[in-house]
Protein backbone atom coordinates (compact mmCIF):
# COMPACT_ATOMS: atom_id res chain seq x y z
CA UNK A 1 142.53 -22.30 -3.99
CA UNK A 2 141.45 -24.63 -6.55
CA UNK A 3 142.55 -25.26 -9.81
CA UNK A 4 139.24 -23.27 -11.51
CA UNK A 5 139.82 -20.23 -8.94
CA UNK A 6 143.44 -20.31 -9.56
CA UNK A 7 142.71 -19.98 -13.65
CA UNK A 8 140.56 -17.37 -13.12
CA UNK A 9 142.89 -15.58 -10.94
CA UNK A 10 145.47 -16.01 -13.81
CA UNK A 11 143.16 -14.36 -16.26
CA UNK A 12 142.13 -11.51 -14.12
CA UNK A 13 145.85 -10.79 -13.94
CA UNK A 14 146.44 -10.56 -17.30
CA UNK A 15 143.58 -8.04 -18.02
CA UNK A 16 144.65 -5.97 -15.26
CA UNK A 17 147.80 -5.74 -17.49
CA UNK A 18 146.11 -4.48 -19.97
CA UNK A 19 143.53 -2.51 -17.48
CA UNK A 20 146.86 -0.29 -17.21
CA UNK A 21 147.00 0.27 -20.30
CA UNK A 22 143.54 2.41 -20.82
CA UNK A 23 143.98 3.67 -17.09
CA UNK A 24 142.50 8.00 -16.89
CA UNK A 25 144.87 7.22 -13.50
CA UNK A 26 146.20 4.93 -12.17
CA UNK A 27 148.65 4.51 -8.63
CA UNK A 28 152.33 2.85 -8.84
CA UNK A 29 151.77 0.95 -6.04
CA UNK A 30 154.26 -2.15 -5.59
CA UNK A 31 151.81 -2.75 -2.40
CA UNK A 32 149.54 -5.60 -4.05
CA UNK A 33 147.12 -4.08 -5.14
CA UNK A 34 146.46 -1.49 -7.68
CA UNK A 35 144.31 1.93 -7.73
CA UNK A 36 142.42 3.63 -10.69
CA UNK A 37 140.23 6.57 -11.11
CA UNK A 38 137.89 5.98 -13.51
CA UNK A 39 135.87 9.56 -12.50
CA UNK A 40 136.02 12.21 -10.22
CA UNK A 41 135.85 10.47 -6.77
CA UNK A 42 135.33 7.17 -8.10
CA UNK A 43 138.09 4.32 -8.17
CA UNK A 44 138.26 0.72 -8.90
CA UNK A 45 140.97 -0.91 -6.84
CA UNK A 46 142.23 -4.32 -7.99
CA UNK A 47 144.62 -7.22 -6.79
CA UNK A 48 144.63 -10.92 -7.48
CA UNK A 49 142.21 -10.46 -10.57
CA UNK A 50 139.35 -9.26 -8.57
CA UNK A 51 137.93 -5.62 -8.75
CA UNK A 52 136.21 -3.58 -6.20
CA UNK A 53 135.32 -0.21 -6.40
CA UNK A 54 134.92 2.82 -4.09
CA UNK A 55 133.49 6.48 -4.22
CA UNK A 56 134.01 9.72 -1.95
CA UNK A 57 131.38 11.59 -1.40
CA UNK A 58 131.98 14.20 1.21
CA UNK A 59 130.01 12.65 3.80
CA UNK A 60 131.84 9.17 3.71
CA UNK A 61 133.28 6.53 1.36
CA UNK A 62 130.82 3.88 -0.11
CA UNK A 63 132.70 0.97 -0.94
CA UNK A 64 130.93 -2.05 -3.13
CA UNK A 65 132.44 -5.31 -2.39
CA UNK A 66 135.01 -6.97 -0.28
CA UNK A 67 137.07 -9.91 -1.86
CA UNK A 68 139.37 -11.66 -0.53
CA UNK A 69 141.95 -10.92 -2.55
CA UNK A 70 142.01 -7.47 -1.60
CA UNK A 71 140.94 -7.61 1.64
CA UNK A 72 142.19 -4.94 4.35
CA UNK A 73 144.22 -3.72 1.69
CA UNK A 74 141.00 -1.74 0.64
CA UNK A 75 141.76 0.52 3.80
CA UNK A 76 144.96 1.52 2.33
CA UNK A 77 143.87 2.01 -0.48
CA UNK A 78 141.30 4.52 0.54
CA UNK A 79 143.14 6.21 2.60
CA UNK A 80 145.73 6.59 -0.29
CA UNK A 81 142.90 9.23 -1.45
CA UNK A 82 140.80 10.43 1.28
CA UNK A 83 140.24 11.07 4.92
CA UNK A 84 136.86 10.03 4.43
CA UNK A 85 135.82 7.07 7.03
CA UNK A 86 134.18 4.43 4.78
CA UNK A 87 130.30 4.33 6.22
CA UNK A 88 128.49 1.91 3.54
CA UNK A 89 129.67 -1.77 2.04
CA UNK A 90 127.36 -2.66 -0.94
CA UNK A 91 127.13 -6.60 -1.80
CA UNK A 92 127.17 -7.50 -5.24
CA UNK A 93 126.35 -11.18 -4.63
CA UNK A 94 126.64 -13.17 -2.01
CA UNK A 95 129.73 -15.43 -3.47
CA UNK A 96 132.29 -15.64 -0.89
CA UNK A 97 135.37 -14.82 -3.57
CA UNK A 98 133.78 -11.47 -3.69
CA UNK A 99 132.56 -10.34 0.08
CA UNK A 100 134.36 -13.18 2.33
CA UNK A 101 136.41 -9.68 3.66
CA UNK A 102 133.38 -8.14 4.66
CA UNK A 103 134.21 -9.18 8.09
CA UNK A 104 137.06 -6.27 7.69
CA UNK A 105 134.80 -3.50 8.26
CA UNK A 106 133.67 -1.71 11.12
CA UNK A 107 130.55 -2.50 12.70
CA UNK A 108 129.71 1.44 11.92
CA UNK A 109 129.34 0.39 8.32
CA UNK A 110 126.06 0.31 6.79
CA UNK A 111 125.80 -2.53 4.65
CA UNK A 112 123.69 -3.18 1.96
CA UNK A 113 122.04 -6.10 -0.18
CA UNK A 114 119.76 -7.54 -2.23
CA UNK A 115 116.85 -9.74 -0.08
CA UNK A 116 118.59 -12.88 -1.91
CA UNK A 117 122.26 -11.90 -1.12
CA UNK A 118 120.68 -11.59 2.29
CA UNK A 119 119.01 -15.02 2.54
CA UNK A 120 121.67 -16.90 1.05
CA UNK A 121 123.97 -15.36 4.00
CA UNK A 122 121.76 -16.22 7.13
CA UNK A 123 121.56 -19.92 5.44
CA UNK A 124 125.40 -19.75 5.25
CA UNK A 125 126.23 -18.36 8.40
CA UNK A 126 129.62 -17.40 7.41
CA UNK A 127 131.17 -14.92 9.87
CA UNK A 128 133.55 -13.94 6.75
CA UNK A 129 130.18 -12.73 5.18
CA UNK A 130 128.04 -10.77 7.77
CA UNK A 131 123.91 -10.45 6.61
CA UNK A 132 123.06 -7.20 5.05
CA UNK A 133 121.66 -4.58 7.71
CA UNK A 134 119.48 -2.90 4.60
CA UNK A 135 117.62 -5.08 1.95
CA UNK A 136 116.07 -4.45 -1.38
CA UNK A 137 114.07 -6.20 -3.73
CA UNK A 138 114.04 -4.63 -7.04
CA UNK A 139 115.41 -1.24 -7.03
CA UNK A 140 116.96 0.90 -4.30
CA UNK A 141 117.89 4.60 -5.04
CA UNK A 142 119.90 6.92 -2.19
CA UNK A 143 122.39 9.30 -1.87
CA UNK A 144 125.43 9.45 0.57
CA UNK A 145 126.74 13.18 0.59
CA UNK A 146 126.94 14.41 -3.27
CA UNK A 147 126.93 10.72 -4.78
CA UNK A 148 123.72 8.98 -6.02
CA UNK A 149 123.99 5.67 -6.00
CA UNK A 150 121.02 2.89 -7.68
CA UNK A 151 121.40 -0.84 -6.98
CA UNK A 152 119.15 -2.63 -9.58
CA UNK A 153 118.28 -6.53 -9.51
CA UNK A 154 118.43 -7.95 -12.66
CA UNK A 155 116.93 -11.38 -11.86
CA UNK A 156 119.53 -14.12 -11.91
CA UNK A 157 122.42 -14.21 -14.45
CA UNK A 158 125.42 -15.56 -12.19
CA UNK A 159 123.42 -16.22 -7.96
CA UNK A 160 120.40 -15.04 -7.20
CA UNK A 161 120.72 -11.33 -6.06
CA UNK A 162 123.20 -10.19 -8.28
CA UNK A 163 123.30 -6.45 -8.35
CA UNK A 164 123.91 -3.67 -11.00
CA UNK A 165 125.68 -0.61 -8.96
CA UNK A 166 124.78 2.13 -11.11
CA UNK A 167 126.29 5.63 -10.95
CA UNK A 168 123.56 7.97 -13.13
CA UNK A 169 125.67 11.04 -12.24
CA UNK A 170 129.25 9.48 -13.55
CA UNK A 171 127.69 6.94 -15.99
CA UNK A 172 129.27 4.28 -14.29
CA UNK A 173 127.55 0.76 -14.24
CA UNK A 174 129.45 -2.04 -12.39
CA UNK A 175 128.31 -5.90 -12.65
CA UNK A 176 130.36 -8.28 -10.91
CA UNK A 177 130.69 -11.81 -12.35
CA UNK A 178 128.59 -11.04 -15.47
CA UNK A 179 130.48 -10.20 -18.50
CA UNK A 180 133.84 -9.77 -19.12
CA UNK A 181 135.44 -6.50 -21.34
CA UNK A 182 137.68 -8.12 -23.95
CA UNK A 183 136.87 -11.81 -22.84
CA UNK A 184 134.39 -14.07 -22.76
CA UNK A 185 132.03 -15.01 -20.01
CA UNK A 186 133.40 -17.53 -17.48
CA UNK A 187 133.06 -21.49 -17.98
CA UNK A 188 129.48 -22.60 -18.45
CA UNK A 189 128.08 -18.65 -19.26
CA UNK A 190 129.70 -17.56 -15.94
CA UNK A 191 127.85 -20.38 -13.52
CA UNK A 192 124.32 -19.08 -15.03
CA UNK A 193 121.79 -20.77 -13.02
CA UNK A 194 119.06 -19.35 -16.05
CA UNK A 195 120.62 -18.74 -19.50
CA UNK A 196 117.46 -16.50 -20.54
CA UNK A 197 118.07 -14.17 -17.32
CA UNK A 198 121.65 -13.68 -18.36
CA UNK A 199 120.97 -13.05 -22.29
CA UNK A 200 117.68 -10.44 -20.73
CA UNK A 201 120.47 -9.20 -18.56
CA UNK A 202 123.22 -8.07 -20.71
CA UNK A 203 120.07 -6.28 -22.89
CA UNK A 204 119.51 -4.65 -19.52
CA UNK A 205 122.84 -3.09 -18.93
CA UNK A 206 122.82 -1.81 -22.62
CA UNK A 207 119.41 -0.07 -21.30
CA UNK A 208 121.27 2.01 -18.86
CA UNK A 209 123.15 5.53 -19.83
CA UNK A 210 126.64 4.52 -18.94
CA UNK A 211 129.98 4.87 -20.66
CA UNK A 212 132.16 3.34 -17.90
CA UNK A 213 131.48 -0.60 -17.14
CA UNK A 214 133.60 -2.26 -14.01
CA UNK A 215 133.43 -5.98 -13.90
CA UNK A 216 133.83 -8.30 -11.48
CA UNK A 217 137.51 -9.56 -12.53
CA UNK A 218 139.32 -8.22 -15.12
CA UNK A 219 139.82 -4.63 -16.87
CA UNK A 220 137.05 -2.08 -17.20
CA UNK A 221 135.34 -1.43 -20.77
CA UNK A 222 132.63 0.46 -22.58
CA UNK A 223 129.58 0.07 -23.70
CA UNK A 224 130.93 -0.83 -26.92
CA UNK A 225 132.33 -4.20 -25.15
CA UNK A 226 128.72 -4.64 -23.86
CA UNK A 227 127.56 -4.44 -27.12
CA UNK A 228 130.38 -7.06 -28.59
CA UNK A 229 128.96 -9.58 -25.88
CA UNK A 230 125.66 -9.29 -26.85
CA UNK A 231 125.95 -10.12 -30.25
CA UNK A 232 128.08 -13.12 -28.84
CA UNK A 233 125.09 -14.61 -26.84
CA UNK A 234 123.31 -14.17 -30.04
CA UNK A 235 125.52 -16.07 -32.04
CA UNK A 236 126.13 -18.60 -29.23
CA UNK A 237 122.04 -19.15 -29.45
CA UNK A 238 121.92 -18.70 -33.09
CA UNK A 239 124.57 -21.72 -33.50
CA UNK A 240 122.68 -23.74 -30.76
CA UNK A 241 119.51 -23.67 -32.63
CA UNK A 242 120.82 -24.35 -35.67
CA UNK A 243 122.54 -27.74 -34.45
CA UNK A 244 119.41 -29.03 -33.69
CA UNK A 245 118.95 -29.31 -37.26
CA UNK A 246 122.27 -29.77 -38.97
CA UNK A 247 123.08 -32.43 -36.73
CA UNK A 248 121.44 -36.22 -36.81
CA UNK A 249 120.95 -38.30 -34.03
CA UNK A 250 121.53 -41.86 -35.75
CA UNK A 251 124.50 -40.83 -37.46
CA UNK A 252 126.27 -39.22 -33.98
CA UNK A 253 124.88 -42.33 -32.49
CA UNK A 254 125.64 -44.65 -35.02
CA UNK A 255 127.68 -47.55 -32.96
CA UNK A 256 126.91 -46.22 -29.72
CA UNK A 257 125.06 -48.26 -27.03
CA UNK A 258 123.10 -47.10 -24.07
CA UNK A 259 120.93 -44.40 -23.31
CA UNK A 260 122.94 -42.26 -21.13
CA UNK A 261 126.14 -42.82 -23.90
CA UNK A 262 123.84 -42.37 -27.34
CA UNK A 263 122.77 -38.54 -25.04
CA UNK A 264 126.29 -38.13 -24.45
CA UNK A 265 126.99 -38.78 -27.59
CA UNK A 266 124.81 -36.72 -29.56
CA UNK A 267 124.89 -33.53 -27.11
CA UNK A 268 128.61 -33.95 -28.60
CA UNK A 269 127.87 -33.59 -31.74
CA UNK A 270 125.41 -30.85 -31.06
CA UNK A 271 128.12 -28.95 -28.92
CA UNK A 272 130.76 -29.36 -32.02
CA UNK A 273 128.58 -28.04 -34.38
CA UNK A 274 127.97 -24.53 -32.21
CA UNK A 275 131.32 -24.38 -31.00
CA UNK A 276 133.33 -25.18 -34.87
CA UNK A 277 131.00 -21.71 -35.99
CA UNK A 278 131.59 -19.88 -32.75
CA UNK A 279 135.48 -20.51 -32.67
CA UNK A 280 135.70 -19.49 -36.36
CA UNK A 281 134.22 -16.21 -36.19
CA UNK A 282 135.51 -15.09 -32.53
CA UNK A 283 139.53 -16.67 -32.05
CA UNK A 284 141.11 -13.86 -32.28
CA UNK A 285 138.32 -11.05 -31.06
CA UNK A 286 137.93 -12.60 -27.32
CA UNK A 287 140.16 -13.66 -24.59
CA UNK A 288 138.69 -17.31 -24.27
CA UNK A 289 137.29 -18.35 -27.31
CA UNK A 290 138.29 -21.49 -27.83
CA UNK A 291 139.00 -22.50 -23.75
CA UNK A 292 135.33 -22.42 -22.58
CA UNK A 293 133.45 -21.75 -26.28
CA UNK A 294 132.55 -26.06 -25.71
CA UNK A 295 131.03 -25.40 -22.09
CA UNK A 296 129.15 -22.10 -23.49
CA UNK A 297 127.80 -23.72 -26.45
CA UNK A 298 126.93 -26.97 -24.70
CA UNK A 299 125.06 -24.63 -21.40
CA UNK A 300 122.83 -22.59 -24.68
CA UNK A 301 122.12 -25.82 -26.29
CA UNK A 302 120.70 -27.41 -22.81
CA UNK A 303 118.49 -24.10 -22.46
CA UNK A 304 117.37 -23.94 -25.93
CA UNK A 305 115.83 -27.59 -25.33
CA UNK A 306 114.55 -26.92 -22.27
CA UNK A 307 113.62 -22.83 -21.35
């Protein structure tokens, strides 16, 4: 593990202190992991800082994601609740730290992805990470026994093919490395490869009838913790903009000698003056602020020069 994974496993493992906290059930388990019902039939089972989630349905057990760090402990874990045989494996991504123990399941199981999740995997060819056997593009609606599932594609906030896995019956939306309930989003705006797709995105998911949001890592929230990360994307691009005209490029220059330094050097300066007004208003309302509140503000600035 390297030393980024290894923070981020730290921090998941702290929220899922506090994930016990706000539990409607949760299983004593002393076996690794950790089990929560968050509805009827639906659970969100967590070890190592990383979440997946599972649902009965009376015709099988659809299970969305497979990391690592629960890996066949998912089995127990199911069968800690049901007698159900698990008969779909949704894909969230295609990151390996979230479906490299795909390989886990049965051949039986259906599994299911977005057409990018599934690209990126025959490019890989990583027998951890087998290629979807269903696809989707945009939207995907179906129902497995008495649970309706929707897998919507967002466009790009963390890899291309990212998935929402919405439940419209339970009002439960889960998005896996996007933002994070009581925290901020990971280092550079969670690996964004397209800052506008993310900011569009999290306006998405507050489009959706949900009261229940699962993330990725981490313990679950509300809407209301949706809503308290949008406004901090708005500040973040707020603060960018306005460094572009508080702060001047001969004075953070001044002394400084060569192109690639004098950029350096005033990106700097740019990334100070977003990240003083960030860090004063958020320290003590997000887990974060203040760790990663440089590499945000310097990612919004970039995309507020160039998108």
């Amino acid at each position: 593990m390297n030393a980024n994974m290894a923070l981020f496993s730290l921090m998941g493992a702290a929220s899922l202190l506090l994930s016990a906290v706000f539990s409607n059930l949760a299983y004593a388990q002393g076996t690794g992991y950790d089990v929560q019902e968050i509805k009827d039939g639906v659970y969100v089972v967590s070890a190592g800082g990383y979440n997946s989630i599972f649902m009965t349905t009376g015709s099988g057990v659809v299970v969305v994601d497979a990391p690592p760090a629960i890996g066949d402990m998912i089995f127990d874990a199911v069968a800690q609740v049901t007698d159900e045989p698990i008969t779909h494996l949704l894909y969230s991504h295609a990151h390996k730290d979230h479906i490299g123990a795909a390989h886990f399941f049965d051949d039986g199981v259906t599994i299911i992805g977005h057409r990018e999740t599934a690209k990126i995997l025959k490019e890989r060819a990583d027998p951890d990470r087998p290629v979807p056997d269903r696809i989707f593009t945009r939207q995907m609606n179906f129902k497995v026994g008495d649970q309706t599932l929707q897998l919507l594609y967002p466009g790009p906030y963390h890899q291309g093919g990212n998935t929402f896995v919405y439940l419209p019956e339970d009002r439960v939306l889960m998005a896996v490395d996007h933002v994070v309930p009581g925290g901020v989003p990971w280092k550079h705006l969670s690996n964004t490869p397209d800052v506008p797709t993310y900011e569009k995105s999290v306006d998405q998911a507050l489009g959706i009838d949900f009261d229940v949001f699962v993330p990725g890592h981490g313990q679950t929230g509300t809407r209301e913790d949706i809503t308290v990360q949008q406004e901090y994307f708005a500040d973040l691009r707020a603060n960018a903009m306005a460094a572009f005209t508080e702060v001047d490029f001969a004075e953070a220059t001044q002394g400084v000698q060569g192109g690639n330094a004098m950029t350096e050097a005033y990106f700097d300066a740019l990334t100070k003056s977003c990240a003083d007004k960030i860090d004063a208003k958020w320290q003590d309302e997000l887990e974060g602020v203040g760790v990663w509140t440089d590499e945000h503000c310097e990612k919004m600035i970039i995309s507020v020069r160039v998108d």
